[in-house]
Protein backbone atom coordinates (compact mmCIF):
# COMPACT_ATOMS: atom_id res chain seq x y z
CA UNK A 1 0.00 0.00 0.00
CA UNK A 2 1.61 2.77 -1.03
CA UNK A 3 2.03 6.45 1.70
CA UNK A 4 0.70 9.81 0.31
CA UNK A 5 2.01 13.34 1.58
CA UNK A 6 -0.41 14.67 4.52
CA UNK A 7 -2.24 17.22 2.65
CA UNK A 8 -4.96 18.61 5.34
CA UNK A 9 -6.71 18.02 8.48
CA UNK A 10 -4.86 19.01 11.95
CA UNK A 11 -0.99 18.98 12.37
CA UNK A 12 0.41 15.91 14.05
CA UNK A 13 0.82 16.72 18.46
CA UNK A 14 -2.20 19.33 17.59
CA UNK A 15 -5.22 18.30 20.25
CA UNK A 16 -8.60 18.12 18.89
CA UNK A 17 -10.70 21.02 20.38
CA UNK A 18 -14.32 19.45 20.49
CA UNK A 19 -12.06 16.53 22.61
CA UNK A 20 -11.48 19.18 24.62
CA UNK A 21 -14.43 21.51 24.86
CA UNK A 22 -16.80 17.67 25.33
CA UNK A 23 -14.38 16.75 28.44
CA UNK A 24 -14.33 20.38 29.91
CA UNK A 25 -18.16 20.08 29.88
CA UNK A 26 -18.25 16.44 31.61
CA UNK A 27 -16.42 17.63 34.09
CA UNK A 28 -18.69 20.35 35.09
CA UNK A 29 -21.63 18.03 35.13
CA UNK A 30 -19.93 15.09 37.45
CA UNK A 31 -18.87 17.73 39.73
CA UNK A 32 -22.12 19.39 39.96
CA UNK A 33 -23.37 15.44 40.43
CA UNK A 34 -20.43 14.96 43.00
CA UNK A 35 -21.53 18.09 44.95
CA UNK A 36 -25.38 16.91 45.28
CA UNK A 37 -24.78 13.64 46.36
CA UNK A 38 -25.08 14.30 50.67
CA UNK A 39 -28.39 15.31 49.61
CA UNK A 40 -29.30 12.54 47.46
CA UNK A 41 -28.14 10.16 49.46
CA UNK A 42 -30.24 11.36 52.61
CA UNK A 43 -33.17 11.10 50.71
CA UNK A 44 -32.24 7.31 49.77
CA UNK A 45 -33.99 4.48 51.93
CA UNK A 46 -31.12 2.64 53.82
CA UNK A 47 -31.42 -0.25 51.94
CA UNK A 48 -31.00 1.49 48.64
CA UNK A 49 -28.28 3.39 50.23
CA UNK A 50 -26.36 0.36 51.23
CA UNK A 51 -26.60 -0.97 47.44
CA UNK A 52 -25.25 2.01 46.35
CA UNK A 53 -22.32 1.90 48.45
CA UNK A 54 -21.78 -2.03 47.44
CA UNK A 55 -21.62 -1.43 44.21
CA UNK A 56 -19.30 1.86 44.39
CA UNK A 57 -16.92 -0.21 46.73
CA UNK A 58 -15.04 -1.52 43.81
CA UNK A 59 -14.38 1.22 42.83
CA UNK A 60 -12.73 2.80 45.92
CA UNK A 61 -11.17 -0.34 47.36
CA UNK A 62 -9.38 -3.28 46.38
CA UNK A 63 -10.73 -6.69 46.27
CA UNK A 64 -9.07 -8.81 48.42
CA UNK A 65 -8.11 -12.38 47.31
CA UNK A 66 -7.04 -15.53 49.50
CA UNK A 67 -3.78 -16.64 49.01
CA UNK A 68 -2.59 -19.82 49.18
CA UNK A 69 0.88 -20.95 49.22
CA UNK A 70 1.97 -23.73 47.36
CA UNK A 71 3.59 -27.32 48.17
CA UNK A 72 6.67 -26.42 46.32
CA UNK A 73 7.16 -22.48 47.73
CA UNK A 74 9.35 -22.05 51.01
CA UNK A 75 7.34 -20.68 54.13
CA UNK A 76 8.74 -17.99 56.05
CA UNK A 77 6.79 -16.37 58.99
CA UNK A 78 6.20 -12.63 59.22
CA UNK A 79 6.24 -12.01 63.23
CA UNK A 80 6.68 -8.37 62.16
């Protein structure tokens, strides 16, 4: 496949402006979302509440998996 000379659009490194202008804009609505939330979640039945906070926990903390050691890897006590 043969390469032809760039011959319009933006320059490469140049950022796209409606990029941009569309995240500038998002992040003016999630903070406005961010700065209701006390108030939306006092209005929330504790049940709903708690569902909301399980399925934000994710988000905030990591999931925490067993671990199991194996027959072939040396043990070594932490007494810390």
């Amino acid at each position: 496949m043969a390469t032809r000379e760039k011959t319009g659009g933006r320059e490469a490194g140049t950022p796209n402006r409606l990029t941009k202008e569309l995240r500038t804009v998002l992040k003016e609505i999630i903070f406005q979302e961010i700065s209701s939330l006390p108030d939306r979640l006092e209005k929330l039945e504790p049940k709903d509440r708690l569902e909301l906070f399980t399925k934000l926990l994710p988000y905030v903390m990591p999931k925490v998996e067993a671990v199991n050691s194996g027959l072939d890897e040396p043990w070594t006590p932490d007494f810390g």
